[in-house]
Each structure stands twice: as C-alpha cells, then as structure tokens.
PDB file of N, CA and C in Angstrom:
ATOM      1  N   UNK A   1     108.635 -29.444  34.161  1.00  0.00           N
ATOM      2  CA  UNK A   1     108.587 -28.418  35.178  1.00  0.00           C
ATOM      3  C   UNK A   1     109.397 -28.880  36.378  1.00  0.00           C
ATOM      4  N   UNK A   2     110.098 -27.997  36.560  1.00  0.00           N
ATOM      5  CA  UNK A   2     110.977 -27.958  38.097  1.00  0.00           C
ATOM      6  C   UNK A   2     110.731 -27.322  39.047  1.00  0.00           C
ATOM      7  N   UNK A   3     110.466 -27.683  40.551  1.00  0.00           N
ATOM      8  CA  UNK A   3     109.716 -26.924  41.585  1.00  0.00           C
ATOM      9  C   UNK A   3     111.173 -26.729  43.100  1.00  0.00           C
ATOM     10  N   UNK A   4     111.656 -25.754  42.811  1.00  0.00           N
ATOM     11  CA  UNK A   4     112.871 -25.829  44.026  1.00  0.00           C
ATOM     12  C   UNK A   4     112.253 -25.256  45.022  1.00  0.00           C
ATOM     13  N   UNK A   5     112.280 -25.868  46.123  1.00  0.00           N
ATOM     14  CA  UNK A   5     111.578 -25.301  47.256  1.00  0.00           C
ATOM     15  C   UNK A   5     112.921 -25.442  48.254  1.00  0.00           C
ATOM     16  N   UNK A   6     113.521 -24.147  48.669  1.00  0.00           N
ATOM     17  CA  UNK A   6     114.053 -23.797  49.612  1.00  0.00           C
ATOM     18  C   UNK A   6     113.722 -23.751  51.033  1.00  0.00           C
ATOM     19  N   UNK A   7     114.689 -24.005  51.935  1.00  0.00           N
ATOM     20  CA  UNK A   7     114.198 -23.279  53.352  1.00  0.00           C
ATOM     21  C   UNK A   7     114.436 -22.043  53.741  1.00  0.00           C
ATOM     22  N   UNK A   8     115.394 -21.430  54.780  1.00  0.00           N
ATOM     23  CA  UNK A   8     115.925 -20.482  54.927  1.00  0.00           C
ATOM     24  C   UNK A   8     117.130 -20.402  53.955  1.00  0.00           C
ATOM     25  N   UNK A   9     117.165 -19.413  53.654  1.00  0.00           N
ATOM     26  CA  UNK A   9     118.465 -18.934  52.906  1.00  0.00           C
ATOM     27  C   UNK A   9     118.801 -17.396  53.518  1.00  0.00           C
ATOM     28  N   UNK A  10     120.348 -17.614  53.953  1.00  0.00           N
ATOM     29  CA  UNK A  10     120.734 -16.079  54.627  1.00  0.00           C
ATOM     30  C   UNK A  10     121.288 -15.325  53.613  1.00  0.00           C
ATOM     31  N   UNK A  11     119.961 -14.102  53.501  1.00  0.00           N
ATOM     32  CA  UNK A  11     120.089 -13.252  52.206  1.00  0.00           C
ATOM     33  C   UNK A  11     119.676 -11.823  53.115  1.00  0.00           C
ATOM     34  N   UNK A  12     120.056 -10.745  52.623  1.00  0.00           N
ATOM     35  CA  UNK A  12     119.415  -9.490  53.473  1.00  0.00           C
ATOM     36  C   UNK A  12     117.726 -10.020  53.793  1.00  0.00           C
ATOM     37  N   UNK A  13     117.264 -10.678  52.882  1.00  0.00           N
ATOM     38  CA  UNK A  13     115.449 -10.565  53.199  1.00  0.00           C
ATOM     39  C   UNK A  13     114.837 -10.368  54.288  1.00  0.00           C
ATOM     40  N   UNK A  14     115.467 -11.598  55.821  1.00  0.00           N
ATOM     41  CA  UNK A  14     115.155 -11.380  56.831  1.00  0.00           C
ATOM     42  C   UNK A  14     114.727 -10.155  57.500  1.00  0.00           C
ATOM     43  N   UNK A  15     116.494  -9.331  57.011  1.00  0.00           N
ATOM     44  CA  UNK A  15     116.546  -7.745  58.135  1.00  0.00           C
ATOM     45  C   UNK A  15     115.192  -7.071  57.287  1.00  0.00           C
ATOM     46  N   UNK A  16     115.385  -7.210  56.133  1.00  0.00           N
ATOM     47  CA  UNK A  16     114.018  -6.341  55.046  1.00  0.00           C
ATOM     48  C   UNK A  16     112.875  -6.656  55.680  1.00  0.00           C
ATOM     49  N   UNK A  17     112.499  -7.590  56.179  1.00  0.00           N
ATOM     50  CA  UNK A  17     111.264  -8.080  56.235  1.00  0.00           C
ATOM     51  C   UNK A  17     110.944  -7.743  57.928  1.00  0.00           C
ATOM     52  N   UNK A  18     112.365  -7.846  58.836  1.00  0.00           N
ATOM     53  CA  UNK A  18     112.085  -7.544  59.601  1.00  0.00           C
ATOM     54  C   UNK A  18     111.302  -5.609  60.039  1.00  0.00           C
ATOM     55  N   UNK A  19     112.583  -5.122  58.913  1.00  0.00           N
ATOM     56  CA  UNK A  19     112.173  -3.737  59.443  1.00  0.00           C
ATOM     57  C   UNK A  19     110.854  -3.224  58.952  1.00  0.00           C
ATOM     58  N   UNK A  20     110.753  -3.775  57.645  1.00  0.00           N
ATOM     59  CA  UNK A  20     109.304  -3.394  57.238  1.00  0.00           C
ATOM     60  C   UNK A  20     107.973  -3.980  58.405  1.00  0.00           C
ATOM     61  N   UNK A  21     107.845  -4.870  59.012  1.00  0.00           N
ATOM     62  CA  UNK A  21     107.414  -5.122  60.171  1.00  0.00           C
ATOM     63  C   UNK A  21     107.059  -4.033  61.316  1.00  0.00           C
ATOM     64  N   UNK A  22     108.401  -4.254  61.600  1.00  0.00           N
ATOM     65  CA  UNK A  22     108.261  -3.205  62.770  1.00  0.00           C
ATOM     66  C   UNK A  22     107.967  -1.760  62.334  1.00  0.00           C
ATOM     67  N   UNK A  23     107.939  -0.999  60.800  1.00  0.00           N
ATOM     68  CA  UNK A  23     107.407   0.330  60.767  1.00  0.00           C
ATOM     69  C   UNK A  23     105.892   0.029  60.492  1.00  0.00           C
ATOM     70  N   UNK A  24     105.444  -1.457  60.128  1.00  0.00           N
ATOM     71  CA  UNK A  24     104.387  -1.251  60.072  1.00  0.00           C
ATOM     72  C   UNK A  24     103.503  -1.055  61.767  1.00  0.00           C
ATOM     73  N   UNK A  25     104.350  -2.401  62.116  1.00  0.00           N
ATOM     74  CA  UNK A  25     104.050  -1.853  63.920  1.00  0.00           C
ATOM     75  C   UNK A  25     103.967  -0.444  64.263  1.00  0.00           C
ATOM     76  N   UNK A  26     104.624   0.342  63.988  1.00  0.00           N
ATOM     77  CA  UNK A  26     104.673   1.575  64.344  1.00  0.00           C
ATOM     78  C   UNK A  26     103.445   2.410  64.137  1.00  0.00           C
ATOM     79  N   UNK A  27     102.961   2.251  63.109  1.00  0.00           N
ATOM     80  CA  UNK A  27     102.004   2.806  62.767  1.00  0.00           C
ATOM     81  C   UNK A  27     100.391   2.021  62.801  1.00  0.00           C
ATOM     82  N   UNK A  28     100.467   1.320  64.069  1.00  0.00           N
ATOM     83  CA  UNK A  28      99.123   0.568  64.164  1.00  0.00           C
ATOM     84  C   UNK A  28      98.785   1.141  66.122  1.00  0.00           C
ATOM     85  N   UNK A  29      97.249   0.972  65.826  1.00  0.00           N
ATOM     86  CA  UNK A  29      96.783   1.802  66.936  1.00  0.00           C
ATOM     87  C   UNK A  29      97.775   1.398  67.682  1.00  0.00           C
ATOM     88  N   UNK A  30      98.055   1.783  69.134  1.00  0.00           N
ATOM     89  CA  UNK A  30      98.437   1.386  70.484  1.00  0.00           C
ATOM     90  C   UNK A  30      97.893   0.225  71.264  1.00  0.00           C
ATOM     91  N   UNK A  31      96.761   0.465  71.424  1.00  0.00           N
ATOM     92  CA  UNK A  31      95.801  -0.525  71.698  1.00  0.00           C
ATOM     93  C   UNK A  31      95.820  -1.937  71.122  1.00  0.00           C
ATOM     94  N   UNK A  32      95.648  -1.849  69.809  1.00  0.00           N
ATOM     95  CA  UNK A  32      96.716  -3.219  68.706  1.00  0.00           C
ATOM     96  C   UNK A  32      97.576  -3.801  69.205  1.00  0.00           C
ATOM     97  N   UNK A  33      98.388  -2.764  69.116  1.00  0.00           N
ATOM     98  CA  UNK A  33      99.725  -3.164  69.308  1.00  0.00           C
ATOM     99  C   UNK A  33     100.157  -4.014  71.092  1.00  0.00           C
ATOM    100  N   UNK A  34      99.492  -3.187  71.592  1.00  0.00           N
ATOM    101  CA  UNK A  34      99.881  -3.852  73.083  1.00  0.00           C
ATOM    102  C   UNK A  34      98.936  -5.370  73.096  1.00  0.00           C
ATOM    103  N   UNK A  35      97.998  -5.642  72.707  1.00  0.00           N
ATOM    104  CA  UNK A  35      97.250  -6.416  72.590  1.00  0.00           C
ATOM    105  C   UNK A  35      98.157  -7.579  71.598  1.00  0.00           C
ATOM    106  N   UNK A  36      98.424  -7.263  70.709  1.00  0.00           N
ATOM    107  CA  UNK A  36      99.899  -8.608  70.046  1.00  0.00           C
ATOM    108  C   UNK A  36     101.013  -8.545  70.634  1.00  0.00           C
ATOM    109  N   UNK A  37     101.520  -8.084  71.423  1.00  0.00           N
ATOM    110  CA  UNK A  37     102.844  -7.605  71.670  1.00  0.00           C
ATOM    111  C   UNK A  37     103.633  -9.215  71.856  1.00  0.00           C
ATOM    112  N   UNK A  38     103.150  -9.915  72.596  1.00  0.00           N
ATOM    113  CA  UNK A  38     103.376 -11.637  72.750  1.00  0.00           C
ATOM    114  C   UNK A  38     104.125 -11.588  71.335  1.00  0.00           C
ATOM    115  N   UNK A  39     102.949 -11.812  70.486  1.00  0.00           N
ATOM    116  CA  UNK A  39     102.994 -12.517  69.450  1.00  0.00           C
ATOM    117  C   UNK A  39     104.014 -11.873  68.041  1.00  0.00           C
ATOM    118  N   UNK A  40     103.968 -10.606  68.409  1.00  0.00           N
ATOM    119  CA  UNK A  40     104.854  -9.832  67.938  1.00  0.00           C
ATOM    120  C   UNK A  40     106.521 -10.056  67.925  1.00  0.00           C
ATOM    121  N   UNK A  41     106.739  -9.958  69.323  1.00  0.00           N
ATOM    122  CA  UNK A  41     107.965 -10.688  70.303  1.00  0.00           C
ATOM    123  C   UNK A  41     108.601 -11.714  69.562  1.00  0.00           C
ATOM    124  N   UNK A  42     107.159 -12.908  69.633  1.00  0.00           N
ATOM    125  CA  UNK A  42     107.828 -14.339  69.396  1.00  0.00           C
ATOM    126  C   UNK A  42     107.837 -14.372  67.942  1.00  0.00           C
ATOM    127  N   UNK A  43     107.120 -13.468  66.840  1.00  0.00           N
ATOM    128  CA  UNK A  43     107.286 -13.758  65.802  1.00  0.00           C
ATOM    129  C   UNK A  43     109.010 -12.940  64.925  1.00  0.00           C
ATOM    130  N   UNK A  44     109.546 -11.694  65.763  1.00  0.00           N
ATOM    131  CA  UNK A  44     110.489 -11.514  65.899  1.00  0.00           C
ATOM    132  C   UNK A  44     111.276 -12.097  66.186  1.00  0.00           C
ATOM    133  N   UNK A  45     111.214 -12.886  67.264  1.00  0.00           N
ATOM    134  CA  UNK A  45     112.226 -14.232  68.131  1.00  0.00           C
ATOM    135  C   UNK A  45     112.420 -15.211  66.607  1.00  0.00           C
ATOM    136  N   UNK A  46     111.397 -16.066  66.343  1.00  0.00           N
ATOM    137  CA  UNK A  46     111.478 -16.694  64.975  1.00  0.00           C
ATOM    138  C   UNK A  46     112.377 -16.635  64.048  1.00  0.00           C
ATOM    139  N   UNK A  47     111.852 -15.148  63.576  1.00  0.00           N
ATOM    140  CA  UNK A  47     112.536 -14.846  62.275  1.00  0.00           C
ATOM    141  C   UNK A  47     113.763 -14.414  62.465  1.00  0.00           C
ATOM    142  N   UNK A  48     114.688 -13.847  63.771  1.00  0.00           N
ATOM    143  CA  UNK A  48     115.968 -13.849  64.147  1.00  0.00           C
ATOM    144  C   UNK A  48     116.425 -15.790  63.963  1.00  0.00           C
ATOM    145  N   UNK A  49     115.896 -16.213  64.652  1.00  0.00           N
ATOM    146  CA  UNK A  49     116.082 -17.690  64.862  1.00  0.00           C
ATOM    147  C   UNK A  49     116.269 -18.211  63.473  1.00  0.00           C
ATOM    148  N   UNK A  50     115.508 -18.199  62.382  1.00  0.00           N
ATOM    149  CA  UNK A  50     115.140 -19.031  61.162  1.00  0.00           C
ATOM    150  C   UNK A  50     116.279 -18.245  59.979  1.00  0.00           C
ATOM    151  N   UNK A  51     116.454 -16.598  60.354  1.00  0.00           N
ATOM    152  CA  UNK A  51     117.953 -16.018  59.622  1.00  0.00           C
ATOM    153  C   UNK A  51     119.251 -16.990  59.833  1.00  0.00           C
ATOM    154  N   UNK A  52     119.170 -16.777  61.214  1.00  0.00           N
ATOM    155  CA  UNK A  52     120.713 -17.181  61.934  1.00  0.00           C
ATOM    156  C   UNK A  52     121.134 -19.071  61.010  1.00  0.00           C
ATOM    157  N   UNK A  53     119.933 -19.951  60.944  1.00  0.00           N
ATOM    158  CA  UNK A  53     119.820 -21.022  60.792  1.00  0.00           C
ATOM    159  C   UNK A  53     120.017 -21.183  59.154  1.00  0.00           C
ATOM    160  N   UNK A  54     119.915 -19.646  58.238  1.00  0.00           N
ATOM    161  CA  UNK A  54     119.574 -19.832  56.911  1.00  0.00           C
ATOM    162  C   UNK A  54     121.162 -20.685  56.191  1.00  0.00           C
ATOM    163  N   UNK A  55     120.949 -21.188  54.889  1.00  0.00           N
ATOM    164  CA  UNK A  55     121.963 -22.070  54.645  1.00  0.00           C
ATOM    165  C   UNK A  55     122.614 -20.884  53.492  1.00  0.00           C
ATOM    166  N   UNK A  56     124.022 -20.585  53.307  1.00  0.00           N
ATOM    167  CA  UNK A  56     124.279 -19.762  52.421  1.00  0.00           C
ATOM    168  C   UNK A  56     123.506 -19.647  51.050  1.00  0.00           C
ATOM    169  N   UNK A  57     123.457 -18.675  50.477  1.00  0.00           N
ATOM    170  CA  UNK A  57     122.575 -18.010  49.094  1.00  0.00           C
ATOM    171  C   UNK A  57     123.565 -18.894  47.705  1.00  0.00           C
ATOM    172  N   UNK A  58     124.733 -19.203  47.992  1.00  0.00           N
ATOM    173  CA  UNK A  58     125.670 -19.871  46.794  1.00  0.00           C
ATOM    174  C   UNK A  58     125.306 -21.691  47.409  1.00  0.00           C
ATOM    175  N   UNK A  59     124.784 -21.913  48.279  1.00  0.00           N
ATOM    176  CA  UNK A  59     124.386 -23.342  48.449  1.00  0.00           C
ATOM    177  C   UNK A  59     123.086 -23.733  47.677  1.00  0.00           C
ATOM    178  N   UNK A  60     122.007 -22.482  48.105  1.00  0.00           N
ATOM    179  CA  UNK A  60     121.001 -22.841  47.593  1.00  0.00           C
ATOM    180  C   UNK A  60     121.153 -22.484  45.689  1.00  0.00           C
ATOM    181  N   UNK A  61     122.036 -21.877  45.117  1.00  0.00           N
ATOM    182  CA  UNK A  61     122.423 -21.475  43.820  1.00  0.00           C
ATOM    183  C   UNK A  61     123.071 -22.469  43.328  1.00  0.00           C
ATOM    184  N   UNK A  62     123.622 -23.168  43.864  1.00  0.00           N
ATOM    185  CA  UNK A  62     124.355 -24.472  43.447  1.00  0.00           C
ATOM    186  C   UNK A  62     123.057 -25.769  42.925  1.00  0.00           C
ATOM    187  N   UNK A  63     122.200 -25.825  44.041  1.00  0.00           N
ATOM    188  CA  UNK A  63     120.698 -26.447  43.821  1.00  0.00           C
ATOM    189  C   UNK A  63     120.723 -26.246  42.366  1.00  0.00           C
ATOM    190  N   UNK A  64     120.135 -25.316  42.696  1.00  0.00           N
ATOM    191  CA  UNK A  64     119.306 -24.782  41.085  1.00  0.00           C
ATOM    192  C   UNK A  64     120.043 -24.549  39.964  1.00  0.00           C
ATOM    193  N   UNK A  65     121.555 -24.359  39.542  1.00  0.00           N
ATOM    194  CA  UNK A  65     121.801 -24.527  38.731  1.00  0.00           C
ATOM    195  C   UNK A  65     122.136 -25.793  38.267  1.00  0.00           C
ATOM    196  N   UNK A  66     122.346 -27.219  39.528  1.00  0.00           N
ATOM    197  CA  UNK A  66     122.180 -28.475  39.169  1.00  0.00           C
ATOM    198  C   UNK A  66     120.856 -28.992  38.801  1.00  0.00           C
ATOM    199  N   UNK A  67     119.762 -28.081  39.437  1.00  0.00           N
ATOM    200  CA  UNK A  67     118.475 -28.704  38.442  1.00  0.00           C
ATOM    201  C   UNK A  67     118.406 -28.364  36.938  1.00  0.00           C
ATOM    202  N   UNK A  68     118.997 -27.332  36.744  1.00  0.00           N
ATOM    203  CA  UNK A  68     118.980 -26.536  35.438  1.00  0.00           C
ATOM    204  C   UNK A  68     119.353 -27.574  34.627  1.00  0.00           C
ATOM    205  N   UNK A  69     120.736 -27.646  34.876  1.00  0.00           N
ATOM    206  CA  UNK A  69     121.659 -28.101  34.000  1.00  0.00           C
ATOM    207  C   UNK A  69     121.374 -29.924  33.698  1.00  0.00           C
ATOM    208  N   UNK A  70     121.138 -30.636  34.714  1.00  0.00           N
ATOM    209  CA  UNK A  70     120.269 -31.514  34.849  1.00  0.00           C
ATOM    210  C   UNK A  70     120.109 -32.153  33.722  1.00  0.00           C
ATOM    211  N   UNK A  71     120.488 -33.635  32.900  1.00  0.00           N
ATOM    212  CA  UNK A  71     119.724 -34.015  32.241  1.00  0.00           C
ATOM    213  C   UNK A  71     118.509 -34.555  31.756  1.00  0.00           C
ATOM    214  N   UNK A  72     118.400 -34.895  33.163  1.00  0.00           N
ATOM    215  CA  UNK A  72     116.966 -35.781  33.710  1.00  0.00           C
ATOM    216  C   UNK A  72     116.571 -34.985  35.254  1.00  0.00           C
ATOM    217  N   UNK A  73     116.246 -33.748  35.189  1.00  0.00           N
ATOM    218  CA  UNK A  73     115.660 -33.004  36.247  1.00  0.00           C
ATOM    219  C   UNK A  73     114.423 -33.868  37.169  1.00  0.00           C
ATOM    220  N   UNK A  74     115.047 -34.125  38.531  1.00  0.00           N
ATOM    221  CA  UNK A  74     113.829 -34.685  39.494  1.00  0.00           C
ATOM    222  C   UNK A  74     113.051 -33.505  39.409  1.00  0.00           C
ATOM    223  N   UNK A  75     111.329 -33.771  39.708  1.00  0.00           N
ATOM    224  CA  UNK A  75     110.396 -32.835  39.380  1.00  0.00           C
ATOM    225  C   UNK A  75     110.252 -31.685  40.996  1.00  0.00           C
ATOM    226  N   UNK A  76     111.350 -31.866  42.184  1.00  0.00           N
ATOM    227  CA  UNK A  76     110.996 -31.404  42.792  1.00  0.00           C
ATOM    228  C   UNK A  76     112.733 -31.409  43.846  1.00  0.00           C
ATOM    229  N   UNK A  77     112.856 -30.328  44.531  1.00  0.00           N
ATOM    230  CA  UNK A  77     114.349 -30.560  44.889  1.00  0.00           C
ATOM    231  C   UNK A  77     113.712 -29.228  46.294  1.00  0.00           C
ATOM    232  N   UNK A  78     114.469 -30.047  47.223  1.00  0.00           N
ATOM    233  CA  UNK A  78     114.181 -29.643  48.696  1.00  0.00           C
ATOM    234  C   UNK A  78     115.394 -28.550  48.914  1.00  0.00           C
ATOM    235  N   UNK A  79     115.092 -27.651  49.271  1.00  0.00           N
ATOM    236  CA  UNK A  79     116.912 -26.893  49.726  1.00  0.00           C
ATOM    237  C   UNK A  79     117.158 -26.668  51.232  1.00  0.00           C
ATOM    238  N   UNK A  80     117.754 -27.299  51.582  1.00  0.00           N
ATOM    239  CA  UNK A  80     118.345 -26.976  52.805  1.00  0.00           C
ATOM    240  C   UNK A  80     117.677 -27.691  53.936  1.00  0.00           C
ATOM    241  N   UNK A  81     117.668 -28.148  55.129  1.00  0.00           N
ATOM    242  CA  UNK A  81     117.433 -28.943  56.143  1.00  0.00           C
ATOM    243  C   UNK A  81     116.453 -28.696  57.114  1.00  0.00           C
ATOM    244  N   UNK A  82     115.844 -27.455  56.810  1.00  0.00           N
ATOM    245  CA  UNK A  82     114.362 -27.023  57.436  1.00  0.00           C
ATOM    246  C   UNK A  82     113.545 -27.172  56.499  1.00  0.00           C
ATOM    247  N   UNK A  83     113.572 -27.117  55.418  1.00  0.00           N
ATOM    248  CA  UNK A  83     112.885 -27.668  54.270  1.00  0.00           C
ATOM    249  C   UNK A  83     112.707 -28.850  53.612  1.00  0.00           C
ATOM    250  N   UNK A  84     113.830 -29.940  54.234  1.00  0.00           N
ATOM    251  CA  UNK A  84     112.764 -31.204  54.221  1.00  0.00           C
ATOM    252  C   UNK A  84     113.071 -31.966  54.802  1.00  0.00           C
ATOM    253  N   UNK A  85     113.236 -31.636  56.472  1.00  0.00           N
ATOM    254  CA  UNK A  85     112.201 -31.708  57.476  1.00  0.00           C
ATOM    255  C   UNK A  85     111.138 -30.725  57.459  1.00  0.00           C
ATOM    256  N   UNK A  86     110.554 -30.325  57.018  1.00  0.00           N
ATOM    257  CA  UNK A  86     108.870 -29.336  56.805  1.00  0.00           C
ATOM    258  C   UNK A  86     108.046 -30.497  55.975  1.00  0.00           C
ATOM    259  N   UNK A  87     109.337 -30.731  55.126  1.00  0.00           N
ATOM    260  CA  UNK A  87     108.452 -31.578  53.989  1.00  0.00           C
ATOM    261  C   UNK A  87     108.114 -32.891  53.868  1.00  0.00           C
ATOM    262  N   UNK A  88     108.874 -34.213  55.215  1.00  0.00           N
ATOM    263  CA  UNK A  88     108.520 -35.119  55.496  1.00  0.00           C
ATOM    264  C   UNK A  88     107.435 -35.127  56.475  1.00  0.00           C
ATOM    265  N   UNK A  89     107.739 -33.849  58.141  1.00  0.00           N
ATOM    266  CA  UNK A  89     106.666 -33.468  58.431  1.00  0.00           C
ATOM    267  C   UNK A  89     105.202 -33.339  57.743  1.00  0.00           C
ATOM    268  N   UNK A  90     105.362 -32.309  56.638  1.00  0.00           N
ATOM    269  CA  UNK A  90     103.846 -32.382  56.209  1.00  0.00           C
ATOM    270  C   UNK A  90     103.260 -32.977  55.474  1.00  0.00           C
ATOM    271  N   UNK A  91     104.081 -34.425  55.088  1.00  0.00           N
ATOM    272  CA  UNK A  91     103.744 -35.880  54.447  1.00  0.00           C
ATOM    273  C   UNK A  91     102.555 -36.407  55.618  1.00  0.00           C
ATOM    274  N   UNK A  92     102.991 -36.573  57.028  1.00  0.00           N
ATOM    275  CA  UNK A  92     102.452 -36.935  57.908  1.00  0.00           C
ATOM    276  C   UNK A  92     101.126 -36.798  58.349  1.00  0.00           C
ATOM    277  N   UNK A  93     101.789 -35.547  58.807  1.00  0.00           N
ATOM    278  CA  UNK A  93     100.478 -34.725  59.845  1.00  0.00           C
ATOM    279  C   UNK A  93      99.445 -33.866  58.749  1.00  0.00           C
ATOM    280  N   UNK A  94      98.464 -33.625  58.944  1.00  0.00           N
ATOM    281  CA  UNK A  94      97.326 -33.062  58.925  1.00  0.00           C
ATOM    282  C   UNK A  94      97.471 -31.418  58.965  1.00  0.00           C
ATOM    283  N   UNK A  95      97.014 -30.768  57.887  1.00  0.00           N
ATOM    284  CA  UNK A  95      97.589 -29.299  58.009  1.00  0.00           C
ATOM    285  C   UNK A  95      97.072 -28.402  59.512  1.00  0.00           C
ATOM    286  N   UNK A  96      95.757 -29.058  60.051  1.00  0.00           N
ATOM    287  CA  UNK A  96      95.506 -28.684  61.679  1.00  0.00           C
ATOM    288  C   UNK A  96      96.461 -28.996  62.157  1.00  0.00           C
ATOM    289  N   UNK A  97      96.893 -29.890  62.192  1.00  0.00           N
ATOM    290  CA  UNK A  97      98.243 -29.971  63.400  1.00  0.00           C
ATOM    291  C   UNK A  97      99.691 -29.274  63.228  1.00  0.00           C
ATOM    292  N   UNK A  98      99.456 -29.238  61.922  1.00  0.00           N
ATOM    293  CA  UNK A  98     100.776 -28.866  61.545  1.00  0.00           C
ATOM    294  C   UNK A  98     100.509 -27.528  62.049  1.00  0.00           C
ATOM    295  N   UNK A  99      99.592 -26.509  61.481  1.00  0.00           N
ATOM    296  CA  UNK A  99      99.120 -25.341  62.287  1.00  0.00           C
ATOM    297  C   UNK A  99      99.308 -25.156  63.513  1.00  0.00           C
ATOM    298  N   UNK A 100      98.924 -26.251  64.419  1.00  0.00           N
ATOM    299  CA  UNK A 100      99.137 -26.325  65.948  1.00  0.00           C
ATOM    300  C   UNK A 100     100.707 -26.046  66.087  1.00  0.00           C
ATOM    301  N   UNK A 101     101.280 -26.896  65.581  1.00  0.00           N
ATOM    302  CA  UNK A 101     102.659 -26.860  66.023  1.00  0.00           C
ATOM    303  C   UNK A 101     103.139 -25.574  66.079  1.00  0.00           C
ATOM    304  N   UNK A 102     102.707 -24.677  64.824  1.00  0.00           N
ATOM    305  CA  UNK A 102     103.478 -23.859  64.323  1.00  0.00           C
ATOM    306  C   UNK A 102     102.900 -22.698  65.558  1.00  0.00           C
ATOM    307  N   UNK A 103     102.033 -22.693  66.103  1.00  0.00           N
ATOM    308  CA  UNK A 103     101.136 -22.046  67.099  1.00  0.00           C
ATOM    309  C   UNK A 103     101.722 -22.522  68.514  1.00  0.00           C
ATOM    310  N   UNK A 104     102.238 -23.800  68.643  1.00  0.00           N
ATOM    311  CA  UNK A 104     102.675 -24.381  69.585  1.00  0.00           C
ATOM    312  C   UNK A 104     104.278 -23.221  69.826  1.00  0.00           C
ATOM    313  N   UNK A 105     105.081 -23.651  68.527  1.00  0.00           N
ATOM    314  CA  UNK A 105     106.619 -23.123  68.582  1.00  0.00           C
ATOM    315  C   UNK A 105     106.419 -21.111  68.788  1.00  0.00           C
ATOM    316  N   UNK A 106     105.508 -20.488  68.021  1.00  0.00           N
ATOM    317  CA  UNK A 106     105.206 -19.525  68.754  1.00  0.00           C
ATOM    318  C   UNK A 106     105.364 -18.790  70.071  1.00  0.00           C
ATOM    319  N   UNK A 107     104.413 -19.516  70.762  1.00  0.00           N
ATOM    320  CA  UNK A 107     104.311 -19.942  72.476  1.00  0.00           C
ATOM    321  C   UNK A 107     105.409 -19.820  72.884  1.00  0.00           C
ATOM    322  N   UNK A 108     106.353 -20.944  72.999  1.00  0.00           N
ATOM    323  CA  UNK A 108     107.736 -20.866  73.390  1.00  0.00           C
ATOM    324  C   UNK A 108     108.527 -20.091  73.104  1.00  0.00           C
ATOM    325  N   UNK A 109     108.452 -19.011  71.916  1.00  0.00           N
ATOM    326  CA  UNK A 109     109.195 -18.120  71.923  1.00  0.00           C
ATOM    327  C   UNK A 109     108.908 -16.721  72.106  1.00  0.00           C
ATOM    328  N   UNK A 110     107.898 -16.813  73.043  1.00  0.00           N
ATOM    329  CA  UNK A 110     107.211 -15.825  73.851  1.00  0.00           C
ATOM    330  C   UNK A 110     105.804 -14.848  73.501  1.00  0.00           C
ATOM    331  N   UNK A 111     105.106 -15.869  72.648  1.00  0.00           N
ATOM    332  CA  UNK A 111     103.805 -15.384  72.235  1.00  0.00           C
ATOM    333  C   UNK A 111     102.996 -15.996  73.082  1.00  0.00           C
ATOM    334  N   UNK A 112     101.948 -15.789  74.137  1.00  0.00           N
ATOM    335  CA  UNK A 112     101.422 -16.307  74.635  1.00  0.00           C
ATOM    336  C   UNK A 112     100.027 -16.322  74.446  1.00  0.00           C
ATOM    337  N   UNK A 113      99.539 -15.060  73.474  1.00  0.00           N
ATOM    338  CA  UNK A 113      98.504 -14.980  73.310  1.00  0.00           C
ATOM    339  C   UNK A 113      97.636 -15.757  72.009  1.00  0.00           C
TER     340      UNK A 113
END
C-alpha cells in the first residue's frame, strides 16, 4: 500500500470550494452569519493564501506516477512543502496544540472570534 499525501495543489478546487461556501453563507440566518463573520473572513483569507501557495497539479502527478511506477515504493510520499512541514510539525506537537496553532493562524488573518 501507497499513501500520497499532498499539500496544496493549484487545481480549480479552491475557487469550487470557495464559492460553494459563500452560497452556503448566503443562505444561513443573518444573525449566524454576522456572528462568524471574523471567522468567515479569515477562513476566506486562508484558503486565498493556501491556493496562491498550491504547487502545480503536473508536480504533484509526477509524485504519483513515480510511486506507481516505483520498484520498491516508500510506504508513504509527502507532496509539496506545506505538507511536510505539517508532517514533521505533527511528529512533534500534540494534536491540542497543533489545533491551537491552527486557531492561533486564524486570528491573524482576521478571525477574532
């Protein structure tokens, strides 16, 4: 068994994921909505941020058809440079903290709540 774990990869998914988002926003009380709006913001901020950063779709295809082809496949292959740094990170830390962080980087990108 072979386990490719990617990071970002810049594929339409982002904008998909973004817009499906925001119509779901659309259609949640008012009250909701103003009440996340922070968190909304910064989780938008993010996922603009984590697109822009994605590593081309023929980089991460190159991966995987070298695991394929592979005679002696390592049981596990990192793609791209947010993905392992995630993955020495969460060698470390404790999934609470790691949580924190991820709650921490939030914050700064304008979720305050």
């Amino acid at each position: 068994m072979i386990l490719i774990e990617p990071g970002s990869v810049a594929t339409p998914i982002w904008e998909k994921g973004t817009s499906a988002a925001l119509a779901l926003a659309e259609s949640t009380d008012p009250a909701m909505r103003e009440r996340y709006a922070d968190l909304e913001a910064a989780m938008l901020a993010q996922t603009a941020a984590t697109a822009r950063g994605g590593i081309p779709p023929e980089a991460a295809a190159d991966v995987i058809v070298g695991a394929i082809e592979a005679r002696r496949p390592r049981a596990r292959y990192l793609v791209g440079r947010d993905a392992k740094v995630a993955a020495r990170v969460a060698r470390v830390l404790p999934d609470r903290v790691m949580d924190a962080l991820v709650a921490r980087g939030l914050r700064r990108s304008g979720g305050s709540r």
